[in-house]
N, C-alpha and C. Protein backbone atom coordinates (compact mmCIF):
# COMPACT_ATOMS: atom_id res chain seq x y z
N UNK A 1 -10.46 23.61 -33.04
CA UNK A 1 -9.94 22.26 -32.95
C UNK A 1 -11.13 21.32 -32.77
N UNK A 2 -11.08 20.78 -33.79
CA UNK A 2 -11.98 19.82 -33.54
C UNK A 2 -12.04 18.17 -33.06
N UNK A 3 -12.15 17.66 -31.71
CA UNK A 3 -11.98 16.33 -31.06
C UNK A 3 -13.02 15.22 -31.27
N UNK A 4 -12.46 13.81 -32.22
CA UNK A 4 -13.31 13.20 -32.40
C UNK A 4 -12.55 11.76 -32.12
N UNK A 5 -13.30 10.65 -31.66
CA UNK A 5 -12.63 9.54 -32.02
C UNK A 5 -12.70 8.70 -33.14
N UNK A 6 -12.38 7.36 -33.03
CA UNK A 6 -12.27 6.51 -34.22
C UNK A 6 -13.91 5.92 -34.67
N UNK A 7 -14.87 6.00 -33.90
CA UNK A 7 -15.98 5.91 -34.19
C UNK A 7 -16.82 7.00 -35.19
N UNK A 8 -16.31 7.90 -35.42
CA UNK A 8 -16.81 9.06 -35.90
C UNK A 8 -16.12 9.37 -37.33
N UNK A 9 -16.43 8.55 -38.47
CA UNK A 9 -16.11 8.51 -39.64
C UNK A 9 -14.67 8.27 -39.87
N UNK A 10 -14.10 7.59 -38.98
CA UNK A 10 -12.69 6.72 -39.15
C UNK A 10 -11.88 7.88 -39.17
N UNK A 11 -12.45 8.98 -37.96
CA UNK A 11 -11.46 10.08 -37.91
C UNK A 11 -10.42 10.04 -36.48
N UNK A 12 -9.53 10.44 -36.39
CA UNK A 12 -8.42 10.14 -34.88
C UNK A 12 -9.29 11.51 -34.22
N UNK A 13 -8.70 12.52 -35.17
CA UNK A 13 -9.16 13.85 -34.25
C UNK A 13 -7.63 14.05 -33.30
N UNK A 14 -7.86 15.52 -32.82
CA UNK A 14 -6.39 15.59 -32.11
C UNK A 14 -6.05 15.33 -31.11
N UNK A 15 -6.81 14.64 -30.15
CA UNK A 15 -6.39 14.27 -29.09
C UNK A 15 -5.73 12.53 -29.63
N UNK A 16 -6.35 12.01 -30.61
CA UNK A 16 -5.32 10.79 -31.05
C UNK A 16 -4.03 11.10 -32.08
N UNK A 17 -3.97 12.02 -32.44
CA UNK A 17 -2.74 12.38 -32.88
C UNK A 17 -1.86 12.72 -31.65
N UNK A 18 -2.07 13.30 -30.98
CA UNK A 18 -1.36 13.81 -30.09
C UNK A 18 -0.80 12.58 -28.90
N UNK A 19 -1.90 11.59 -29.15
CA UNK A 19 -0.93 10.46 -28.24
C UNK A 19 -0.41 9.71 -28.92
N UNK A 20 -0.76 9.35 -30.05
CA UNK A 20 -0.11 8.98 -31.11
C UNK A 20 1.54 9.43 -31.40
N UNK A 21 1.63 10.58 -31.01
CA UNK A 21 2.87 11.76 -31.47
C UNK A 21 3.82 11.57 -29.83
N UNK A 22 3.14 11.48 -29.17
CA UNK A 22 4.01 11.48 -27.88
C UNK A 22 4.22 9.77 -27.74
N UNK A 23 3.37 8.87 -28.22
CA UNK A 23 4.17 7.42 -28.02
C UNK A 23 5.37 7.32 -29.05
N UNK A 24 5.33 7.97 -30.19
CA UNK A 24 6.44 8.04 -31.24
C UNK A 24 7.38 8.83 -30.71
N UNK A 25 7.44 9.79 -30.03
CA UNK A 25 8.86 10.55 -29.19
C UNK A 25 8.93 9.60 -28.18
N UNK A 26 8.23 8.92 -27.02
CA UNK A 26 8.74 8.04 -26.40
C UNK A 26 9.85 6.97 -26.85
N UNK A 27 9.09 6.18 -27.83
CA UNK A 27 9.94 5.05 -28.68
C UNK A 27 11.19 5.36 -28.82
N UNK A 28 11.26 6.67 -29.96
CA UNK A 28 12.59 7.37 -30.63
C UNK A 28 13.51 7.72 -29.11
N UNK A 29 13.24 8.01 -27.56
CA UNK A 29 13.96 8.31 -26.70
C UNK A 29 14.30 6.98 -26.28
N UNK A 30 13.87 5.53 -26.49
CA UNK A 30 14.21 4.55 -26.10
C UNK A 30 15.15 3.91 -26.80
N UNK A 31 15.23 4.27 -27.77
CA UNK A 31 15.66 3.37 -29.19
C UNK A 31 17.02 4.19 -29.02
N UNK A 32 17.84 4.90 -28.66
CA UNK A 32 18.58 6.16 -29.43
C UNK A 32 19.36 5.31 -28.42
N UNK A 33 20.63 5.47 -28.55
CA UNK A 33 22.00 5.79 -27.62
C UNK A 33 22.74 6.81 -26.88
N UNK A 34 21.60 7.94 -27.74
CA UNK A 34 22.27 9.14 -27.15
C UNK A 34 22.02 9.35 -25.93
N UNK A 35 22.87 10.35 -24.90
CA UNK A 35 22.66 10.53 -23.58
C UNK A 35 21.27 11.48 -23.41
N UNK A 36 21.01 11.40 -22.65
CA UNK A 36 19.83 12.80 -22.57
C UNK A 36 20.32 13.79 -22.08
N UNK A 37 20.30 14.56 -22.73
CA UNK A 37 20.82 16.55 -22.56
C UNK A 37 19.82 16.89 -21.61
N UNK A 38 20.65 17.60 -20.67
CA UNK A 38 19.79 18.53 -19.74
C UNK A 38 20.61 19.85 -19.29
N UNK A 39 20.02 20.18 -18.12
CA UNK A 39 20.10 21.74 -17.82
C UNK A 39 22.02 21.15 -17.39
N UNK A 40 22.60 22.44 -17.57
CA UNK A 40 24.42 21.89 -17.43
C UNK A 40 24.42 22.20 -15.77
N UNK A 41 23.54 23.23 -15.35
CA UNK A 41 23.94 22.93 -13.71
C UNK A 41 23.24 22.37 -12.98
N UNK A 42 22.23 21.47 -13.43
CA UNK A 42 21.52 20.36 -12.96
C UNK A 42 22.83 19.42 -13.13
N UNK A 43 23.51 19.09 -14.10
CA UNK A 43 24.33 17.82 -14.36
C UNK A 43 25.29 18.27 -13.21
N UNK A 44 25.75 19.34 -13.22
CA UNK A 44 27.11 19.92 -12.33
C UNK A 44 26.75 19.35 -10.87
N UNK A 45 25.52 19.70 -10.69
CA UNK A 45 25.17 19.85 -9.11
C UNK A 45 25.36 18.07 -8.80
N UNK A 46 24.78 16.83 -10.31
CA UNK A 46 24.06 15.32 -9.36
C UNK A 46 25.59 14.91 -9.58
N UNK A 47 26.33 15.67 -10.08
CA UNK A 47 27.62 15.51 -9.57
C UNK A 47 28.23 15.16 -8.02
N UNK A 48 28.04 16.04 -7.43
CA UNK A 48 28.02 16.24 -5.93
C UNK A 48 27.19 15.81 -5.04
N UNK A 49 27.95 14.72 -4.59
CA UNK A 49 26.99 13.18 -3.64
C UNK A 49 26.46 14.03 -2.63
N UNK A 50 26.55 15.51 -1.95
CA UNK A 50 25.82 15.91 -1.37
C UNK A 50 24.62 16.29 -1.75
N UNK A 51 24.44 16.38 -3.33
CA UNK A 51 23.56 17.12 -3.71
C UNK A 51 22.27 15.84 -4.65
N UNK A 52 20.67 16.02 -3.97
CA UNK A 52 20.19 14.80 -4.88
C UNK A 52 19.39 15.50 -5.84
N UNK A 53 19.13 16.15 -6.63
CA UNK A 53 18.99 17.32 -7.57
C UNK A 53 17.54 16.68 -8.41
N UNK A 54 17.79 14.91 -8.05
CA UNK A 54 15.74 14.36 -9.16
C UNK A 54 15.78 13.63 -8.57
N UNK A 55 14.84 12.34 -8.61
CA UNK A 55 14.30 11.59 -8.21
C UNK A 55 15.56 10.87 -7.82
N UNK A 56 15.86 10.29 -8.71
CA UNK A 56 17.17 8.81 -9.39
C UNK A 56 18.48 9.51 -9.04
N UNK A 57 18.88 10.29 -8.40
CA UNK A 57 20.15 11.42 -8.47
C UNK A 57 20.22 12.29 -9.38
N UNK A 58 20.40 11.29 -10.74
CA UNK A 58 20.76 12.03 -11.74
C UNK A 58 20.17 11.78 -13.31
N UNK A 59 21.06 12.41 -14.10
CA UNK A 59 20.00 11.92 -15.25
C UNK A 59 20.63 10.39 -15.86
N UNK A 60 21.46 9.73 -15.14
CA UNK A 60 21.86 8.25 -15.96
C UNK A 60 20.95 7.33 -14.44
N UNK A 61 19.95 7.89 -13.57
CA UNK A 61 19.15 7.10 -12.72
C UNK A 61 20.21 5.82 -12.00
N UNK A 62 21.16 6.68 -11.54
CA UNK A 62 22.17 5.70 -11.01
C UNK A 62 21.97 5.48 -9.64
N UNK A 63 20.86 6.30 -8.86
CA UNK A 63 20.51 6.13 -7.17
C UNK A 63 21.46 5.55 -6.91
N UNK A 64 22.35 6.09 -6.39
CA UNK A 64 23.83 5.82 -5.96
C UNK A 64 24.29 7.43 -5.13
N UNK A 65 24.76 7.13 -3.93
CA UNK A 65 25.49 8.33 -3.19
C UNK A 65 26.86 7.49 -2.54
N UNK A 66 27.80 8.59 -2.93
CA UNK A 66 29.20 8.22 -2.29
C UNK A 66 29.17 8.57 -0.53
N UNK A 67 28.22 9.60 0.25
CA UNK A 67 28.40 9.45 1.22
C UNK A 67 28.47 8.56 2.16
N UNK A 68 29.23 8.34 3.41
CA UNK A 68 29.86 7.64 3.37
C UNK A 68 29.50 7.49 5.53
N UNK A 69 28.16 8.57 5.82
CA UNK A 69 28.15 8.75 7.00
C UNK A 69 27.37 7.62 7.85
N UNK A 70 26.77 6.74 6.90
CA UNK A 70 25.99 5.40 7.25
C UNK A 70 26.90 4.83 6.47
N UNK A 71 27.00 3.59 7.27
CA UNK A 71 27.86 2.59 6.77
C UNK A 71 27.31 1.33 7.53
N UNK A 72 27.91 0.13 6.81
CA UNK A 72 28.29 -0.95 7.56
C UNK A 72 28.39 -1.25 9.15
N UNK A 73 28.96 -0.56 9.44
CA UNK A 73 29.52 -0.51 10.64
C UNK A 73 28.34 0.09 11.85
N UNK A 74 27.61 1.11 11.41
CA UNK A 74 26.65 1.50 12.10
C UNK A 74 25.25 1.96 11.86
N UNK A 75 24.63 0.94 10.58
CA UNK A 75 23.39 1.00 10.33
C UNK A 75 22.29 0.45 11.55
N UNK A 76 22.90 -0.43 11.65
CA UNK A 76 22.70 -0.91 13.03
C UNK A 76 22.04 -0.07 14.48
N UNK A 77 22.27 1.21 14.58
CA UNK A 77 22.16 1.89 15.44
C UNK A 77 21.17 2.80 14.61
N UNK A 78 20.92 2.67 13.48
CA UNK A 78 19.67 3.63 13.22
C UNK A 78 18.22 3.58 14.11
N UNK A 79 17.37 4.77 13.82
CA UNK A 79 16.57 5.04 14.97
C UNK A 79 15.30 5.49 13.96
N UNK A 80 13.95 4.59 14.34
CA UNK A 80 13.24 6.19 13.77
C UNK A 80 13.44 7.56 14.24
N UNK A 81 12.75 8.05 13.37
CA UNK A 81 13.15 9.53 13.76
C UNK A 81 11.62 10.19 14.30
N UNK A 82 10.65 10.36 12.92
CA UNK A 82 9.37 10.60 12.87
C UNK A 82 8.50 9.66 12.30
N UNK A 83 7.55 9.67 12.09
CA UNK A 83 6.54 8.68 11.07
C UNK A 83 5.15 9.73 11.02
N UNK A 84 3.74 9.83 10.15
CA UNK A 84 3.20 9.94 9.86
C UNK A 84 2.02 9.32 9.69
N UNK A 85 0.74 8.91 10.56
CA UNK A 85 -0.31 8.10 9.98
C UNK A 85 -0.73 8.26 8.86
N UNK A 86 -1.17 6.93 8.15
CA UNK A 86 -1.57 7.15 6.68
C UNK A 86 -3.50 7.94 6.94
N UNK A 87 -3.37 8.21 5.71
CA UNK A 87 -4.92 8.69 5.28
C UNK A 87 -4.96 10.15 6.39
């Protein structure tokens, strides 16, 4: 494999194809309507507000939980718990 840039006889070489190729699958995942397919018991599990399975909950990034054990009524009484110095 040979790696060159655009200075080097107006060649990309494969490391610019290759980002080249992954900004074109980015685009095409932005552009689409379709849902994004994933693992079926990953989907099963961000189902279940007990369960936070990625980052965002789930794969429609809805950060949303139905639990229901903080509320309104008694956020109020939250406490730290622990903390951590930085660095």
């Amino acid at each position: 494999m040979r790696i060159t840039d655009s200075r080097h006889k107006g060649e990309v070489g494969a490391i610019g194809r290759g980002v080249a190729g992954a900004g074109c699958l980015v685009a095409a995942m932005l552009l689409t309507d379709a849902p994004v397919q994933g693992d079926e018991a990953i989907v099963e599990l961000s189902q279940d507000d007990a369960q936070w399975v990625m980052p965002a909950k789930n794969y429609a990034s809805t950060r949303f939980s139905g639990l229901d054990q903080i509320n309104s009524d008694n956020v109020g009484d939250l406490q730290l718990a622990w903390s951590s110095p930085p660095g």
